[in-house]
C-alpha atoms as a PDB file:
ATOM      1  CA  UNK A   1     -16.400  27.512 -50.378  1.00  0.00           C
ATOM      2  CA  UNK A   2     -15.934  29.688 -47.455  1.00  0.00           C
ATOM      3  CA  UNK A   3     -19.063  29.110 -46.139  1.00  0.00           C
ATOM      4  CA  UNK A   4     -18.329  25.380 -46.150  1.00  0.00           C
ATOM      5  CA  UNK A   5     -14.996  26.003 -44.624  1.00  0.00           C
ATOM      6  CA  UNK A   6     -16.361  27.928 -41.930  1.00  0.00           C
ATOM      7  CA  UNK A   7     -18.851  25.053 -41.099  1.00  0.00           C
ATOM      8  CA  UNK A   8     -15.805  22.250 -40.854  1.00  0.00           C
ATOM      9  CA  UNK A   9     -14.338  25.404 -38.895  1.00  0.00           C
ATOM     10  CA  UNK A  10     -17.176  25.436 -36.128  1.00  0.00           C
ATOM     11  CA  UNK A  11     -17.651  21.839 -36.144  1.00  0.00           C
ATOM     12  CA  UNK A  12     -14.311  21.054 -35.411  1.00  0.00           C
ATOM     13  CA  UNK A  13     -14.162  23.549 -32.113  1.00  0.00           C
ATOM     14  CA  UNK A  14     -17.343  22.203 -30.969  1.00  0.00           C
ATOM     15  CA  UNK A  15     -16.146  18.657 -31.036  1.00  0.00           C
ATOM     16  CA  UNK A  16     -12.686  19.465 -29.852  1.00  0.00           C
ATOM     17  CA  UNK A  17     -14.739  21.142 -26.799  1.00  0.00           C
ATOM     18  CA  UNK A  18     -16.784  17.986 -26.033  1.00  0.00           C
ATOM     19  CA  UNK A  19     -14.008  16.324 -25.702  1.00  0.00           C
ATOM     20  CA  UNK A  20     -12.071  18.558 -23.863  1.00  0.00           C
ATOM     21  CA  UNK A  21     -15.362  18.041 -21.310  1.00  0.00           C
ATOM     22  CA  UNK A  22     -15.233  14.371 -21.278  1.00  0.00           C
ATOM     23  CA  UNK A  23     -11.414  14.465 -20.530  1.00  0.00           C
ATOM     24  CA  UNK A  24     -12.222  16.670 -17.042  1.00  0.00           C
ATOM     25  CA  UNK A  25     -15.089  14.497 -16.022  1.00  0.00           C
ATOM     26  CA  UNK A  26     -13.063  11.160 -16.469  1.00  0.00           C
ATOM     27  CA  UNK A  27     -10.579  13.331 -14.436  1.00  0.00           C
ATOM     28  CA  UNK A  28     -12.701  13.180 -11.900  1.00  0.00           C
ATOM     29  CA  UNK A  29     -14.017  10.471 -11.747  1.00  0.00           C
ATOM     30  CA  UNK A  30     -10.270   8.861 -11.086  1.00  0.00           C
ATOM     31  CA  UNK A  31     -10.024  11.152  -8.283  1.00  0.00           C
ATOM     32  CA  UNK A  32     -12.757  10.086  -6.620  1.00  0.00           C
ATOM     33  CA  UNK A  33     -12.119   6.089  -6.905  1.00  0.00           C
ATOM     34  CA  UNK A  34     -14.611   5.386  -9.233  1.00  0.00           C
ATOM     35  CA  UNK A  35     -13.637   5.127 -12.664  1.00  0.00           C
ATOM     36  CA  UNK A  36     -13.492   1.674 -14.813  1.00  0.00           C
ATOM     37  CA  UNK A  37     -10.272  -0.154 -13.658  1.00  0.00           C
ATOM     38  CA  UNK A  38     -10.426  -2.064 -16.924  1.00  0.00           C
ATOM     39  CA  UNK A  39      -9.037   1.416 -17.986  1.00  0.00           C
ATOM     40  CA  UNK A  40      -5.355   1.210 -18.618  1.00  0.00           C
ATOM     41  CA  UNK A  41      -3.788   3.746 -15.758  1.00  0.00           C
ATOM     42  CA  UNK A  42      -0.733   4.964 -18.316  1.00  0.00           C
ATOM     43  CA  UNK A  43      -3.682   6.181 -20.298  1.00  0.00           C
ATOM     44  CA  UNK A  44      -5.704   7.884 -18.014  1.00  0.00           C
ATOM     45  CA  UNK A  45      -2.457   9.037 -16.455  1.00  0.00           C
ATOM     46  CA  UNK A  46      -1.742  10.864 -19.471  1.00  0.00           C
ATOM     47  CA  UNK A  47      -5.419  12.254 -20.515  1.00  0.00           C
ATOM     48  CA  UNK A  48      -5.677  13.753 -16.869  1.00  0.00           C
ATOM     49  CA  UNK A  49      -2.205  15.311 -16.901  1.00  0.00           C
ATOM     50  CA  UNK A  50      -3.113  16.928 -20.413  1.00  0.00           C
ATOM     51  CA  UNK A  51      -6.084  18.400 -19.220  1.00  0.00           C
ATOM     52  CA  UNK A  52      -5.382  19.928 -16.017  1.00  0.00           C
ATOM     53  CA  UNK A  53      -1.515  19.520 -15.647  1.00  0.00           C
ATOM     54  CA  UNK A  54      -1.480  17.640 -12.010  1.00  0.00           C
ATOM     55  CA  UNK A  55      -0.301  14.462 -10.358  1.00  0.00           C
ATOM     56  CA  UNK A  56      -3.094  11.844 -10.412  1.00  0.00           C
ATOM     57  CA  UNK A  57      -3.548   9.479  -7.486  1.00  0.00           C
ATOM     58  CA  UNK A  58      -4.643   6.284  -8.411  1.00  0.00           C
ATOM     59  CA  UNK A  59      -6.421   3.753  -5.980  1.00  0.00           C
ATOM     60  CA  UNK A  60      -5.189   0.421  -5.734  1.00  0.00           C
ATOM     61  CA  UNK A  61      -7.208  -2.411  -7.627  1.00  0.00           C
ATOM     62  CA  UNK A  62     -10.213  -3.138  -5.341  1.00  0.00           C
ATOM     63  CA  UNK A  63      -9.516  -0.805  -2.442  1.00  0.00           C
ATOM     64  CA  UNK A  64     -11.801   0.562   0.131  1.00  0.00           C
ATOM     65  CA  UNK A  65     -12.212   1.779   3.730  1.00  0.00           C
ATOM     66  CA  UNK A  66     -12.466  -1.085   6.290  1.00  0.00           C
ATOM     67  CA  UNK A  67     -12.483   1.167   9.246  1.00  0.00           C
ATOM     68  CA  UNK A  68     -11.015   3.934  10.834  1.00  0.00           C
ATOM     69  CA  UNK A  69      -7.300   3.532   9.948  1.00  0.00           C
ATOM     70  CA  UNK A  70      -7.737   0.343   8.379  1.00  0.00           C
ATOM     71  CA  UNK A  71      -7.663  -0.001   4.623  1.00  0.00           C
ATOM     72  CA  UNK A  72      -8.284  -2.782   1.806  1.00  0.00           C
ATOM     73  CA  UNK A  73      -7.187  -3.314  -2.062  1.00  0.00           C
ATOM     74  CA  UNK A  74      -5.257  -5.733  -4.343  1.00  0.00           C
ATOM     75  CA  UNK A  75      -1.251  -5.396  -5.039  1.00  0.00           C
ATOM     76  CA  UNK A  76      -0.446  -1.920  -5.091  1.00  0.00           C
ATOM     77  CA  UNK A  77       1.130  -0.702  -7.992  1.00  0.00           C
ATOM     78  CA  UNK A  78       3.956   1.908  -8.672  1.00  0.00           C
ATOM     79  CA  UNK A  79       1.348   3.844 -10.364  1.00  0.00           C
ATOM     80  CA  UNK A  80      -0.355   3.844  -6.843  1.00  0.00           C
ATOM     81  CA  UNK A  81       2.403   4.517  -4.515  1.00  0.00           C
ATOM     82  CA  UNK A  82       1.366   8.587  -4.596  1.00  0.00           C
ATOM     83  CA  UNK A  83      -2.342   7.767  -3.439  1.00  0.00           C
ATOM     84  CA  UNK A  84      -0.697   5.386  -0.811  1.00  0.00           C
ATOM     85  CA  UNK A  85       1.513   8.321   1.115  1.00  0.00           C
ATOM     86  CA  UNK A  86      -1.688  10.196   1.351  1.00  0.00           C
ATOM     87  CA  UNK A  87      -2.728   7.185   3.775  1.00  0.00           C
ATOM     88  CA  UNK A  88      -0.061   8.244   6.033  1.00  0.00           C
ATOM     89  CA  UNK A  89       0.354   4.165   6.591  1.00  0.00           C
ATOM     90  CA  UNK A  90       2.671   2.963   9.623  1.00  0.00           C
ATOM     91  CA  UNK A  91       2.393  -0.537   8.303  1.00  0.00           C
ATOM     92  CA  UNK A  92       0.513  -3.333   5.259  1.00  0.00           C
ATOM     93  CA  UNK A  93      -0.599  -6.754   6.051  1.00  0.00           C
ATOM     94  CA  UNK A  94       0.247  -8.968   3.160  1.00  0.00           C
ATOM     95  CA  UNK A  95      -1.434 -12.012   2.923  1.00  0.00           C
ATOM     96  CA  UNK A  96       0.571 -13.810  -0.560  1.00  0.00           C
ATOM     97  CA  UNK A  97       3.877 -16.157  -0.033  1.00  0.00           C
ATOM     98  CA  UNK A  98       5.452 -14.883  -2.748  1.00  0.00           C
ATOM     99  CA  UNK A  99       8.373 -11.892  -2.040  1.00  0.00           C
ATOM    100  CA  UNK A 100       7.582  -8.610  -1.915  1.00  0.00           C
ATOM    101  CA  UNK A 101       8.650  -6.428  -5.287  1.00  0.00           C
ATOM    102  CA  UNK A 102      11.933  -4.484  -4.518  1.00  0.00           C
ATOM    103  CA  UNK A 103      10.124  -1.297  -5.965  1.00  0.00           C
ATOM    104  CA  UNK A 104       7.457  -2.076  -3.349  1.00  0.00           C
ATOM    105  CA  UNK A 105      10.065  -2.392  -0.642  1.00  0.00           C
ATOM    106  CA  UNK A 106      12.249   0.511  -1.594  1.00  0.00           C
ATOM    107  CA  UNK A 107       8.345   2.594  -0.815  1.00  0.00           C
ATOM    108  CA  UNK A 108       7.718   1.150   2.205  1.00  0.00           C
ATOM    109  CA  UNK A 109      11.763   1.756   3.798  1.00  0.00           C
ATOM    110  CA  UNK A 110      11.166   5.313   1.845  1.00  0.00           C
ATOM    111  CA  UNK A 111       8.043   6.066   4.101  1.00  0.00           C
ATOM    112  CA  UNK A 112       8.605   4.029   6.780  1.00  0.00           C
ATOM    113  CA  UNK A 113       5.844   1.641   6.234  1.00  0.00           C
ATOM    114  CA  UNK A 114       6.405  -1.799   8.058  1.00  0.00           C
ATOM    115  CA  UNK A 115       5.609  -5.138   6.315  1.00  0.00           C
ATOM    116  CA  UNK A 116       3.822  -7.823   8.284  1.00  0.00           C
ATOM    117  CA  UNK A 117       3.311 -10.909   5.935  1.00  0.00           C
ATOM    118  CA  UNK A 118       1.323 -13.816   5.791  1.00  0.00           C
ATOM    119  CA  UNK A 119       1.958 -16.623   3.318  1.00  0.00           C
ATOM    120  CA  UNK A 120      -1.504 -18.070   2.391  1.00  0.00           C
ATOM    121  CA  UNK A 121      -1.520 -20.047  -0.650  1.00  0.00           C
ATOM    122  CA  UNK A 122      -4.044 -18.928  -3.763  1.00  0.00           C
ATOM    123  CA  UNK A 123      -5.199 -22.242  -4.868  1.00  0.00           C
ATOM    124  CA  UNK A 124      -8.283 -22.170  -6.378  1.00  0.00           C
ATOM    125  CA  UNK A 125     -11.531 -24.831  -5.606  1.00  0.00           C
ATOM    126  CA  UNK A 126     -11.659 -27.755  -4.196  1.00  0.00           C
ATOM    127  CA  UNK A 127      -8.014 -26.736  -2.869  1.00  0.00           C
ATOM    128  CA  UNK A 128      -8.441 -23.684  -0.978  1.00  0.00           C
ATOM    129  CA  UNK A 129      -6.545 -24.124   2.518  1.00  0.00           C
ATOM    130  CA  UNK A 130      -6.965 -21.080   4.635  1.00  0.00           C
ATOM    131  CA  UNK A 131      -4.575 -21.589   7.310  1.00  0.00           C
ATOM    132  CA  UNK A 132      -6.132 -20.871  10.692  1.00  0.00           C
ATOM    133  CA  UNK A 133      -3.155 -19.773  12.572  1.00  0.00           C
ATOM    134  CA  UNK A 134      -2.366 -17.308   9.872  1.00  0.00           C
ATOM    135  CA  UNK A 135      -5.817 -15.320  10.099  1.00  0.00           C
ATOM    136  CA  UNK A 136      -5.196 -15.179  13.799  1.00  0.00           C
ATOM    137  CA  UNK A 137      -1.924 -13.731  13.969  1.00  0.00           C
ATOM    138  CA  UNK A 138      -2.567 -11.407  11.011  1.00  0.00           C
ATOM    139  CA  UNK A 139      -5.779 -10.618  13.431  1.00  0.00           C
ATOM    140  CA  UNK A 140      -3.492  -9.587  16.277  1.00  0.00           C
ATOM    141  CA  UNK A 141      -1.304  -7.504  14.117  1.00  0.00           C
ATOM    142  CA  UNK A 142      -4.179  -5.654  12.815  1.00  0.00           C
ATOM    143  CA  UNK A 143      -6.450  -5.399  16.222  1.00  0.00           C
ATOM    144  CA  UNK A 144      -3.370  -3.405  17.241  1.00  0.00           C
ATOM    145  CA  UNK A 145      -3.599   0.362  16.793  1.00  0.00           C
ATOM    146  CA  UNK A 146      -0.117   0.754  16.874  1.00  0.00           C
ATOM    147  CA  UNK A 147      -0.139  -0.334  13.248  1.00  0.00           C
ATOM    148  CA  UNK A 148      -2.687   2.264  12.131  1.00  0.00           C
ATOM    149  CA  UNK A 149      -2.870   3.316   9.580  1.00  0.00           C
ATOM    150  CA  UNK A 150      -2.652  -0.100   8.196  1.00  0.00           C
ATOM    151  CA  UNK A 151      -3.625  -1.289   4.784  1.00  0.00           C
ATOM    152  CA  UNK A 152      -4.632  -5.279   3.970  1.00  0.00           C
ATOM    153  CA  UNK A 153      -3.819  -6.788   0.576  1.00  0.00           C
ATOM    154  CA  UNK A 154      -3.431  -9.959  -1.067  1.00  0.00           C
ATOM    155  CA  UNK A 155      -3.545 -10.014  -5.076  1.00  0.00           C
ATOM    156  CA  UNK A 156      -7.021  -8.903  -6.224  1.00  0.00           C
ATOM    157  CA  UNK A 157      -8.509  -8.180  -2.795  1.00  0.00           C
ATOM    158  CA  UNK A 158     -10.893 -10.347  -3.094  1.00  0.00           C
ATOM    159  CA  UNK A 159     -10.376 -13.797  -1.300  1.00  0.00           C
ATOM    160  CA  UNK A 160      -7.450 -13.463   1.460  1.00  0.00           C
ATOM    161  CA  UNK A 161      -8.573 -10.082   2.016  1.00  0.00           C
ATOM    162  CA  UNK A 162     -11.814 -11.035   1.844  1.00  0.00           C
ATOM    163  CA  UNK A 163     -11.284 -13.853   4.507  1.00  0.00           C
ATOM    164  CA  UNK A 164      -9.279 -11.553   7.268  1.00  0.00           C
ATOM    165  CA  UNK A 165     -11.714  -8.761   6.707  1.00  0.00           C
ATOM    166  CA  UNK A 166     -14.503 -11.323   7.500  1.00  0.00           C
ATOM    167  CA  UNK A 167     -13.006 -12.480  10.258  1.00  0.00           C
ATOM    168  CA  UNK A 168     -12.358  -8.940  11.946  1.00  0.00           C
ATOM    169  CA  UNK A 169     -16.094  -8.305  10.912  1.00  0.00           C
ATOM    170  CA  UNK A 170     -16.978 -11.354  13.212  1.00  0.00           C
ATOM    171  CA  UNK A 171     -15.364 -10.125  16.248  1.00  0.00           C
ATOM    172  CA  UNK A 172     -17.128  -6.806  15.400  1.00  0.00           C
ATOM    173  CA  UNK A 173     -20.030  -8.517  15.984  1.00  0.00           C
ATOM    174  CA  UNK A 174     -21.716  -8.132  12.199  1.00  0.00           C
ATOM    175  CA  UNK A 175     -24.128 -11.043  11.306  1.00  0.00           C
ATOM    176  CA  UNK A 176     -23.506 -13.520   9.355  1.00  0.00           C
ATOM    177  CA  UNK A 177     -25.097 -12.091   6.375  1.00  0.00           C
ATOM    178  CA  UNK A 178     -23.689  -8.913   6.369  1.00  0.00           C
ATOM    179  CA  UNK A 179     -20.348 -10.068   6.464  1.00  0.00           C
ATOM    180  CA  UNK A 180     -20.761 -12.619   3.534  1.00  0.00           C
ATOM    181  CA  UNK A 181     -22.296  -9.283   1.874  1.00  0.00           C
ATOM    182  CA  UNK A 182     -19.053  -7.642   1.855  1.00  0.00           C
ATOM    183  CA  UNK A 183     -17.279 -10.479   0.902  1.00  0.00           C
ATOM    184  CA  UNK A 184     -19.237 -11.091  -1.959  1.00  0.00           C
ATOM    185  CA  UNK A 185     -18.979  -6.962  -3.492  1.00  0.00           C
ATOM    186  CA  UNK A 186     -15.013  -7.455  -3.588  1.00  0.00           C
ATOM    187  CA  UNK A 187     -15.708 -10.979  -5.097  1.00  0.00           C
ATOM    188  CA  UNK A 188     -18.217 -10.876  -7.371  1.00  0.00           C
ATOM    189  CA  UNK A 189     -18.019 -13.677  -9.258  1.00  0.00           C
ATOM    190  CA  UNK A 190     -15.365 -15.076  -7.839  1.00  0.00           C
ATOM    191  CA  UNK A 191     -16.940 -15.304  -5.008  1.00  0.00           C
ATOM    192  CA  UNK A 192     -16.178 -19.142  -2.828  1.00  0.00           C
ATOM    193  CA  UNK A 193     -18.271 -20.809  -0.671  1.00  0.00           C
ATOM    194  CA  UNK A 194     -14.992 -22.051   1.010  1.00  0.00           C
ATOM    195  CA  UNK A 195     -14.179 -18.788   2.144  1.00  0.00           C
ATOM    196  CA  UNK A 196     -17.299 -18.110   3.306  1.00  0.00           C
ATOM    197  CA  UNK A 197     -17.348 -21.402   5.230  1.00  0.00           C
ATOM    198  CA  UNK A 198     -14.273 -20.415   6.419  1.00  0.00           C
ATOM    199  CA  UNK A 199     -15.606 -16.858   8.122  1.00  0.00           C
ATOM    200  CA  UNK A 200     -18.648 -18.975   9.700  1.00  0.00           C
ATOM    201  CA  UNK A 201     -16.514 -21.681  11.377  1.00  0.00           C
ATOM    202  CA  UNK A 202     -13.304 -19.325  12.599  1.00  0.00           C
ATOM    203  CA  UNK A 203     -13.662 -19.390  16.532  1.00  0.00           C
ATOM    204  CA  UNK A 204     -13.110 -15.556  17.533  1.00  0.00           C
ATOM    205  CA  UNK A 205     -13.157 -16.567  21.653  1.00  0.00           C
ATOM    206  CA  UNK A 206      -9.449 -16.944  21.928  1.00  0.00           C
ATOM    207  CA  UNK A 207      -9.015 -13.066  20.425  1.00  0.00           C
ATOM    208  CA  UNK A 208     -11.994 -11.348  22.194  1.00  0.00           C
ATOM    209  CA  UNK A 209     -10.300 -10.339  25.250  1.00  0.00           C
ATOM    210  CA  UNK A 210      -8.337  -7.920  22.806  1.00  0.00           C
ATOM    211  CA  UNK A 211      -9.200  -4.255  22.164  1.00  0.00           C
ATOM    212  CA  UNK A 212     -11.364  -3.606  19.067  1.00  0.00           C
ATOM    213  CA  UNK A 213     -11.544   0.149  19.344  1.00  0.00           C
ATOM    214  CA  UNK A 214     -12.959   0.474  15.891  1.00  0.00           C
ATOM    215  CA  UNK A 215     -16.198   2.232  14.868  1.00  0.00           C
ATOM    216  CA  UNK A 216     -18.241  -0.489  14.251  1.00  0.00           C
ATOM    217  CA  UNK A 217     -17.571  -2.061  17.525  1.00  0.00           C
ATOM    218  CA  UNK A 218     -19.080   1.481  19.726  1.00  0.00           C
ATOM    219  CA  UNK A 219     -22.347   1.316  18.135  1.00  0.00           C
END
């Protein structure tokens, strides 16, 4: 009998110990930006504070680096307002009609983050309607470094985003191609030829006497 208990003993440590090691490497993984969003943040909130006892800065859905001081990503969350201040943002470019949360507000007077936004409609095929003027000036606001840091964001980061982003790429002088590339890893299956028309046919010439002093653009 003790024998047997011993057993049940050892096997519980060792699986209590594997687990322990898969809690640290999801851990991780979080902190570097590349764990499963379908994972529910409360609950990898919680496993990572078990383990090691720290604040967790969590990404925004879809975000990425653009370019030097510019950012991308879908709505931030609350949950995401701690990985925001280590962005050190002077301003967002929000690209939804709809009002900005008051928790979201309340962040950016707390931080001094100013809010530039852009009402573009989500409607979904045959009915997208990108409005040309609104790319332009939301161009102008973030061609300016005074702005930078700056971080872009519709909902999901995916098709407004998408559609600035491409734009910017443009007067960056990126091929065709490359920029529909990009486009299409935020979008994935959501991807819209719309959009994508949209890129191709936006005339950059009235915007190219501005400064682009981005990386991309040195090369």
């Amino acid at each position: 009998m003790k024998v047997a208990e011993l057993q049940l003993q050892l096997h519980l440590q060792q699986h209590k110990h594997h687990r322990e090691r898969e809690e640290t490497q999801l851990c991780r993984k979080l902190r570097m930006g590349v764990a499963d969003l379908s994972l529910p943040i409360s609950s990898a909130v919680d496993v990572c504070d078990k383990v090691e006892g720290e604040d967790l800065f969590v990404p925004p859905l879809n975000f990425a680096m653009v370019d030097n001081g510019i950012f991308r990503s879908g709505f931030p969350e609350p949950a995401n307002f701690a990985f925001l201040q280590t962005l050190g943002l002077r301003s967002i470019i929000y690209l939804c009609p709809e009002p900005y949360p008051d928790t979201n507000m309340e962040f950016l007077k707390s931080n001094g983050i100013k809010l530039y936004q852009f009402g573009i409609e989500g409607h979904k095929e045959p009915f997208v309607n990108i409005p040309d003027d609104a790319i332009r000036e939301a161009l102008k606001i973030l061609l300016d470094v005074r702005n930078h840091p700056v971080l872009i964001h519709c909902k999901r980061g995916k098709h407004r985003t998408g559609c600035l982003v491409g734009c910017l790429r443009k007067l960056q002088k990126w091929c065709l191609s490359s920029v529909f590339d990009e486009y299409q890893r935020f979008a994935a299956a959501k991807a819209r030829v719309s959009d994508q028309r949209f890129v191709e046919l936006f005339d950059i010439s009235s915007l190219k006497h501005l400064p682009i002093p981005f990386s991309s653009s040195k090369r």
